[in-house]
Protein backbone atom coordinates (compact mmCIF):
# COMPACT_ATOMS: atom_id res chain seq x y z
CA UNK A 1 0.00 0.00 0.00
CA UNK A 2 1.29 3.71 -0.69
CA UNK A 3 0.84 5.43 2.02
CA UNK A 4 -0.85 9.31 1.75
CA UNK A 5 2.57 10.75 3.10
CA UNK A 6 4.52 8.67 0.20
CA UNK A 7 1.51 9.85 -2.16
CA UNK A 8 2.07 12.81 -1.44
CA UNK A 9 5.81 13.42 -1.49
CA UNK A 10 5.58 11.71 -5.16
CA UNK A 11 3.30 14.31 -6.40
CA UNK A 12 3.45 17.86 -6.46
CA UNK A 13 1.55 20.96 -6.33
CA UNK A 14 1.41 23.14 -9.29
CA UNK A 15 -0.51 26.09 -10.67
CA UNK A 16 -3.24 25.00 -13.60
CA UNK A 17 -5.78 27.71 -14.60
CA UNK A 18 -4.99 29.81 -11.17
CA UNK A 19 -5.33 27.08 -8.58
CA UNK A 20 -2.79 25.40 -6.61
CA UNK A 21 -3.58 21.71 -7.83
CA UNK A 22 -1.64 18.12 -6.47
CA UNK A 23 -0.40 16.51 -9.41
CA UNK A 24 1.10 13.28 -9.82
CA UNK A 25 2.71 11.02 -12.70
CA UNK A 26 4.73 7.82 -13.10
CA UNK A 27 6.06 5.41 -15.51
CA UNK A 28 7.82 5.55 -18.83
CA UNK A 29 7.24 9.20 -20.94
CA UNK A 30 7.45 7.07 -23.89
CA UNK A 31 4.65 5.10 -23.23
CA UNK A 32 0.69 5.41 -23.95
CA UNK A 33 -0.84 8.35 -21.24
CA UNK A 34 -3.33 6.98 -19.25
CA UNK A 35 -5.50 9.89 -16.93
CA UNK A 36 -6.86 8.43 -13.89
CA UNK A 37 -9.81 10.46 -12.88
CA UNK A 38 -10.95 10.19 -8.96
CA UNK A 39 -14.18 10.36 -7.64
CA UNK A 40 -16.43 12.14 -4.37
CA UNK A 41 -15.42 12.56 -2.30
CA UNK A 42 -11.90 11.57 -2.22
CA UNK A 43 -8.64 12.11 -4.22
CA UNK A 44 -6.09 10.48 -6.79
CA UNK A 45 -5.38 8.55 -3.77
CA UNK A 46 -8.11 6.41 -4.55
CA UNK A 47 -5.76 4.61 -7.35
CA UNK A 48 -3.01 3.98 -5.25
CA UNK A 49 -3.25 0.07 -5.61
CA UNK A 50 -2.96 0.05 -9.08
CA UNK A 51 -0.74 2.28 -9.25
CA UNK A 52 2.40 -0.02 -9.82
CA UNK A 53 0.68 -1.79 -12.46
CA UNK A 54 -0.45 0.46 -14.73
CA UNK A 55 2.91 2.23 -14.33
CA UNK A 56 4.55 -0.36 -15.72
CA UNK A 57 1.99 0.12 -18.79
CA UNK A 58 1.72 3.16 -19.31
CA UNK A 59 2.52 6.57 -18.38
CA UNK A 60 0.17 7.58 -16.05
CA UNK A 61 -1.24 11.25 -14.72
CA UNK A 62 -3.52 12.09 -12.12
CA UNK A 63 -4.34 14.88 -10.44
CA UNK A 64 -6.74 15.73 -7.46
CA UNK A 65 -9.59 17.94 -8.61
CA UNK A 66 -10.31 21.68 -7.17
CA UNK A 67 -12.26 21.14 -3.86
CA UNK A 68 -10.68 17.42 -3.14
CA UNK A 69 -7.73 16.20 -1.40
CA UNK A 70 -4.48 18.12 -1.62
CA UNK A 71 -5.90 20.86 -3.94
CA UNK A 72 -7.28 24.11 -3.27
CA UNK A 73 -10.55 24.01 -1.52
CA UNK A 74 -11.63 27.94 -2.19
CA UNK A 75 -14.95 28.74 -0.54
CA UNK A 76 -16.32 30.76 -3.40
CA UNK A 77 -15.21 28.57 -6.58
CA UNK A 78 -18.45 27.25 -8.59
CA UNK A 79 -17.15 23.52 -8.80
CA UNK A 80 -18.18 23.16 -12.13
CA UNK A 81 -17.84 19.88 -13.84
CA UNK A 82 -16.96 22.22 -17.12
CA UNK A 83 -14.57 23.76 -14.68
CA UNK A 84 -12.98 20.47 -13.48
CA UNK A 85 -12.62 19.73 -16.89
CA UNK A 86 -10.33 22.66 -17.84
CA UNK A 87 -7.98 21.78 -15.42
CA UNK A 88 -7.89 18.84 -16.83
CA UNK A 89 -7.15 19.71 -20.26
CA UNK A 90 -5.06 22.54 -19.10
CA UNK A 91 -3.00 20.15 -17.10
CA UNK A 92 -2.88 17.91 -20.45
CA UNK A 93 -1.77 21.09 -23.00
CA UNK A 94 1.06 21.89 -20.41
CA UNK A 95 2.54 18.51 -20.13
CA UNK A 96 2.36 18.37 -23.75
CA UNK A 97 0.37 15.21 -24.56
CA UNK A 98 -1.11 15.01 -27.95
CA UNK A 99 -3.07 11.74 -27.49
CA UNK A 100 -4.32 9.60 -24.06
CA UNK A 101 -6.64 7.20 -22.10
CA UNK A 102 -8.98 7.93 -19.73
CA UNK A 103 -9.54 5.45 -16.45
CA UNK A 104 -12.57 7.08 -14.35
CA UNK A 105 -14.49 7.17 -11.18
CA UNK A 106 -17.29 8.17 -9.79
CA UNK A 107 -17.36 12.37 -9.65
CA UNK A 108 -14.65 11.31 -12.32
CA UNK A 109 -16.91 9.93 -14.94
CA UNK A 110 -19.02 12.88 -15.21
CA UNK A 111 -15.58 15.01 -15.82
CA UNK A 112 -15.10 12.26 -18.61
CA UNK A 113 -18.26 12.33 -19.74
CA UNK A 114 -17.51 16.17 -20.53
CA UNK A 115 -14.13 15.40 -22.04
CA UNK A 116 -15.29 12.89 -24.49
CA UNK A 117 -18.68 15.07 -25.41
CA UNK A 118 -15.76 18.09 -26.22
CA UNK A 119 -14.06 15.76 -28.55
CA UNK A 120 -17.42 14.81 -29.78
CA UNK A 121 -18.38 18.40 -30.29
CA UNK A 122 -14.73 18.68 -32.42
CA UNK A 123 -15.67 15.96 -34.87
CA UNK A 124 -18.73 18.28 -35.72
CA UNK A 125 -16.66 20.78 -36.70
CA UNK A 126 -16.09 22.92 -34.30
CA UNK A 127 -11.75 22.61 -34.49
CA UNK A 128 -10.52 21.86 -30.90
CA UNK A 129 -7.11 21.14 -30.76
CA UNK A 130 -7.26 19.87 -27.26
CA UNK A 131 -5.39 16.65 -27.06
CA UNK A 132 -7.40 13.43 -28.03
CA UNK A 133 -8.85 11.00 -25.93
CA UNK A 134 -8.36 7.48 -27.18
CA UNK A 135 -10.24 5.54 -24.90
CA UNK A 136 -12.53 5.87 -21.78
CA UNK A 137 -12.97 3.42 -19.10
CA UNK A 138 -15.79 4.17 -16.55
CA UNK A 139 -16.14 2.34 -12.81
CA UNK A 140 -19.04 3.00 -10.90
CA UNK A 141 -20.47 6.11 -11.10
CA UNK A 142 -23.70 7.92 -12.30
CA UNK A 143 -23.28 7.77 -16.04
CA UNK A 144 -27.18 8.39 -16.10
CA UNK A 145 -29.22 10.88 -13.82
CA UNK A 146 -32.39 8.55 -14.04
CA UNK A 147 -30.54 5.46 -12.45
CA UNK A 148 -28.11 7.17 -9.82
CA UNK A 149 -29.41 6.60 -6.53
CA UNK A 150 -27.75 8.64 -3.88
CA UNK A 151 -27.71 7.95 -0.64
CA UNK A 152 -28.88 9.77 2.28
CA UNK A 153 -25.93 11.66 3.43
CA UNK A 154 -25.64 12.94 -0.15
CA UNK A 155 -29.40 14.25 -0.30
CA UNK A 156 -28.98 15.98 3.27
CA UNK A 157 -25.93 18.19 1.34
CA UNK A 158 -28.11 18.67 -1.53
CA UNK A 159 -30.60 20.46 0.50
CA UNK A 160 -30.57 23.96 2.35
CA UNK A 161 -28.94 22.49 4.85
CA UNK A 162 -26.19 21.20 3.00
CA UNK A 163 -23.29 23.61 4.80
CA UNK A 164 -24.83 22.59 8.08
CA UNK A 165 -24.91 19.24 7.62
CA UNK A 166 -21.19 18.93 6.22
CA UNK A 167 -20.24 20.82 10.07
CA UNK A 168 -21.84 17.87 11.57
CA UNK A 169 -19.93 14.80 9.39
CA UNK A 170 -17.60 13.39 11.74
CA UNK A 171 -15.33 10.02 11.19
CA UNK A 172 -17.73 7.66 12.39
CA UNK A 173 -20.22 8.92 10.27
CA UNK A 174 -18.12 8.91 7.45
CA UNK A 175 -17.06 5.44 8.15
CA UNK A 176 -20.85 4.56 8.15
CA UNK A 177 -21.31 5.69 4.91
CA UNK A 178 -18.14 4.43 3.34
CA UNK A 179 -19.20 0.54 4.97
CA UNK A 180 -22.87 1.32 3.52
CA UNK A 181 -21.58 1.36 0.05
CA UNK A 182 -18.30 -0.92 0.17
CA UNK A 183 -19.41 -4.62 -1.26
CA UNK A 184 -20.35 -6.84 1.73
CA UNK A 185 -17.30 -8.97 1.12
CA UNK A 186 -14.84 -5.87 0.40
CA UNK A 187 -15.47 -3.53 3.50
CA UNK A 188 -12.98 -0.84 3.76
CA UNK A 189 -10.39 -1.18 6.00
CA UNK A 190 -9.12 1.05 8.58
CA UNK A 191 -6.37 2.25 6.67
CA UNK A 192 -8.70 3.03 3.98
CA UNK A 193 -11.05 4.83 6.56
CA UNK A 194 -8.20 6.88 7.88
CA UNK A 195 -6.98 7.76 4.92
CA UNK A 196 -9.95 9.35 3.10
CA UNK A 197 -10.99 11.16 6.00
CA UNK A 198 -7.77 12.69 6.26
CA UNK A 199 -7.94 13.80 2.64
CA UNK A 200 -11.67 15.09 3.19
CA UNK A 201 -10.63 17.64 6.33
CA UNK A 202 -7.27 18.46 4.21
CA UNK A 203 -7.65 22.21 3.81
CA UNK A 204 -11.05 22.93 5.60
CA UNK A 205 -12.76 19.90 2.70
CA UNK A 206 -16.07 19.37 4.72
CA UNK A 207 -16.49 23.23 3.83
CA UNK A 208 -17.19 23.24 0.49
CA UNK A 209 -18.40 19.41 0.38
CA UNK A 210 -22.22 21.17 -0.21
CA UNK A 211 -20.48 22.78 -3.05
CA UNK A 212 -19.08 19.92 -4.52
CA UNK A 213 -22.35 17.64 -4.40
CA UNK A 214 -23.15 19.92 -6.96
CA UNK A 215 -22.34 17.82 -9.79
CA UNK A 216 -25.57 15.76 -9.70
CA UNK A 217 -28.16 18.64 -10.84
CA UNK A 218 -25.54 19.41 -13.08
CA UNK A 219 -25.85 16.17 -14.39
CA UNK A 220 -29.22 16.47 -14.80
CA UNK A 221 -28.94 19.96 -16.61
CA UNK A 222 -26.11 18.12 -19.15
CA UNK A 223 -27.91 14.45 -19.42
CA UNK A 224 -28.69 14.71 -23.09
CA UNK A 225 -24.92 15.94 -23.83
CA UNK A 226 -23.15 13.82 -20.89
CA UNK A 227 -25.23 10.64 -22.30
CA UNK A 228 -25.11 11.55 -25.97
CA UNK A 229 -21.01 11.64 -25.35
CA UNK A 230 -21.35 7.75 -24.41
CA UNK A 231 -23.83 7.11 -27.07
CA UNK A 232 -21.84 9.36 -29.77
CA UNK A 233 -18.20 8.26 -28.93
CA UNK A 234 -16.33 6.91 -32.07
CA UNK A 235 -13.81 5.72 -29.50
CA UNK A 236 -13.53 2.95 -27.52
CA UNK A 237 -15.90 2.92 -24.46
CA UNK A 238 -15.95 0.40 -21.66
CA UNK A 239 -17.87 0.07 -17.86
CA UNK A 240 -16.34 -2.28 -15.31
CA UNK A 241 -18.62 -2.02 -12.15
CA UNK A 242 -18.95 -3.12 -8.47
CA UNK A 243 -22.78 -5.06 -8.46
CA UNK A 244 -23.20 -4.24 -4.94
CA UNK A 245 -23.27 -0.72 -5.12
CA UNK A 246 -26.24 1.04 -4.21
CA UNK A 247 -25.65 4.33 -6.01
CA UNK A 248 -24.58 2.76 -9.10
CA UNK A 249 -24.40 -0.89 -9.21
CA UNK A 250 -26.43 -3.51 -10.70
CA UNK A 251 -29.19 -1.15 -11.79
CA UNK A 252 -26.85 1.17 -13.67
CA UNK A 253 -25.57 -1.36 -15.54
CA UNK A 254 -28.38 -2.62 -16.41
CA UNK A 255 -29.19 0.98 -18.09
CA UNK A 256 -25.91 1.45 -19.67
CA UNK A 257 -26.44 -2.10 -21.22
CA UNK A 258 -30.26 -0.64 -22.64
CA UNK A 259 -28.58 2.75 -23.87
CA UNK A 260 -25.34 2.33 -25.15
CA UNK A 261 -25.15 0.50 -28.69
CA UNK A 262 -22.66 -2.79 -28.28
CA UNK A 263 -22.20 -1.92 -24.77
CA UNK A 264 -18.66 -2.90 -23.18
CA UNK A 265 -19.24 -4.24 -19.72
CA UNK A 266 -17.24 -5.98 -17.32
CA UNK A 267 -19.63 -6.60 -13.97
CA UNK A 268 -17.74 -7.42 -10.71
CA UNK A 269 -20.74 -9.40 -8.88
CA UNK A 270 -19.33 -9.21 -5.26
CA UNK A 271 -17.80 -5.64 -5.01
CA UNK A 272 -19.25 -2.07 -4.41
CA UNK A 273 -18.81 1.57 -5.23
CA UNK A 274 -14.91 1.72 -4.99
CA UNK A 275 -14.15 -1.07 -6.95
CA UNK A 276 -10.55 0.16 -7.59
CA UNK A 277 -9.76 -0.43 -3.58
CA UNK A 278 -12.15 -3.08 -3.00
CA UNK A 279 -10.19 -5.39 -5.78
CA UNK A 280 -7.21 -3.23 -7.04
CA UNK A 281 -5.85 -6.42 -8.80
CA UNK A 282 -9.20 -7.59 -10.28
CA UNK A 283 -9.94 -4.32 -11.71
CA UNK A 284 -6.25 -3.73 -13.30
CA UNK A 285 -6.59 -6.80 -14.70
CA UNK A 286 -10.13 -5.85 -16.86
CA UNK A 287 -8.57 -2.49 -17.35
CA UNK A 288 -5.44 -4.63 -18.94
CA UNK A 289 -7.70 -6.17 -21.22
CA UNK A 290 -9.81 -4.10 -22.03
CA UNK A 291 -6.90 -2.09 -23.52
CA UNK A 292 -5.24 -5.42 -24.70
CA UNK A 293 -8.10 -5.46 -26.94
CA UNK A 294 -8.14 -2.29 -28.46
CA UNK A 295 -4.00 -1.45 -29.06
């Protein structure tokens, strides 16, 4: 396991569209770039047990978004998915990659969702020279408004209450929530626990948590685009998901498999919404694949 103190002493902080933003990259320049995008409400930390593998793939970047982990948390940013999205592509221009892969989570599907209906949006016409995705890999997340069930925790931010009810999240609770949505099998561990909640109170994070839950009226706003990316992609698209999670498990896939033309899916019966921890190896290894198949 990497710890968050070795995490963070491999990464760094840098300056992308006026933010102070922890980056982080490994493996061999040379190789295909593969962006990991994290999830809510956590951090690039979240890929820390694949990390080794997919290093050895590819050359990998990550980054934790504005309002999570070791980023800026500012009180009065928007937290726009468009806006996470910049960063993103900002990040991309300055590091000078032309062409990459996109591994997702969560939070971090919606960002790709956004990415991929950009590059859409170029193929109409509309001459982006952003750099290209090549791929997009999605874990559990709420690819469609309709099926997303959130839980209650995440409906008590939503409300008017939202800043007073992020004062009142404390560990336990946190831990409550994190066990409610683990797979039975794959609880989190303490180290995991620890870890996350760390990263949450990082820079004052349960203050703009309200903020952050943002992202799912926004995805309601976007559906037709954020869908229409999936539906519309003339690049590879693939969903490997934890069955056991109630935001997004079996009942999302179900949907993506009824929406998305020759749908791509890899279900993982016995694990929940953080498949990526729950089963680090069994999830490189469909990510492997996956990409096996399409290089």
């Amino acid at each position: 396991m990497i710890t968050l103190n070795e995490w963070q002493q491999q990464g760094q902080l840098e300056s992308i569209n006026g933010q102070q933003i922890f980056t982080r990259q490994g493996g061999d320049k040379s190789a295909p770039v593969l962006l990991l995008i994290h999830g809510y409400p956590s951090a690039s930390w979240d890929w820390e047990g694949m990390w080794e593998a997919l290093t050895d793939c590819y050359y990998v970047i990550t980054l934790d978004m504005l309002g999570f982990g070791l980023s800026a948390k500012p009180k009065n940013a928007r937290y726009l998915i468009t806006e996470q999205a910049d960063i993103f592509q900002s990040y991309l221009n300055k590091l000078k990659v032309s062409n990459y892969h996109i591994l997702a989570h969560d939070y971090g599907d919606t960002v790709a969702q956004e990415l991929l209906a950009r590059q859409v949006d170029s193929n109409d016409g509309s001459g982006s020279h952003e750099p290209r995705i090549a791929s997009v890999c999605f874990l559990n997340g709420g690819l469609f408004p309709e099926t997303h069930k959130p839980i209650l925790i995440q409906k008590l931010l939503l409300s008017p209450l939202g800043s007073l009810v992020a004062k009142l999240i404390n560990k336990q609770k946190f831990a409550d929530n994190l066990q409610r949505i683990f797979g039975p099998a794959t609880p989190p561990t303490q180290e995991v626990v620890d870890t996350l909640w760390q990263l949450l109170n990082y820079n004052n994070g349960l203050a703009v948590m309200h903020k952050l839950i943002d992202y799912i009226p926004q995805r309601k706003q976007h559906r037709e685009r954020w869908v229409g990316a999936i539906i519309n992609s003339d690049v590879p698209v693939k969903l490997i998901d934890g069955a056991k999670d109630p935001i997004s498990g079996q009942h999302m896939i179900d949907r993506y498999r009824e929406l998305i033309p020759n749908a791509n899916v890899t279900e993982m019966p016995d694990l929940g919404h953080y498949p990526q921890i729950e089963d680090a190896d069994a999830i490189t290894a469909a990510y492997l694949q996956f990409r096996e198949h399409i290089s």
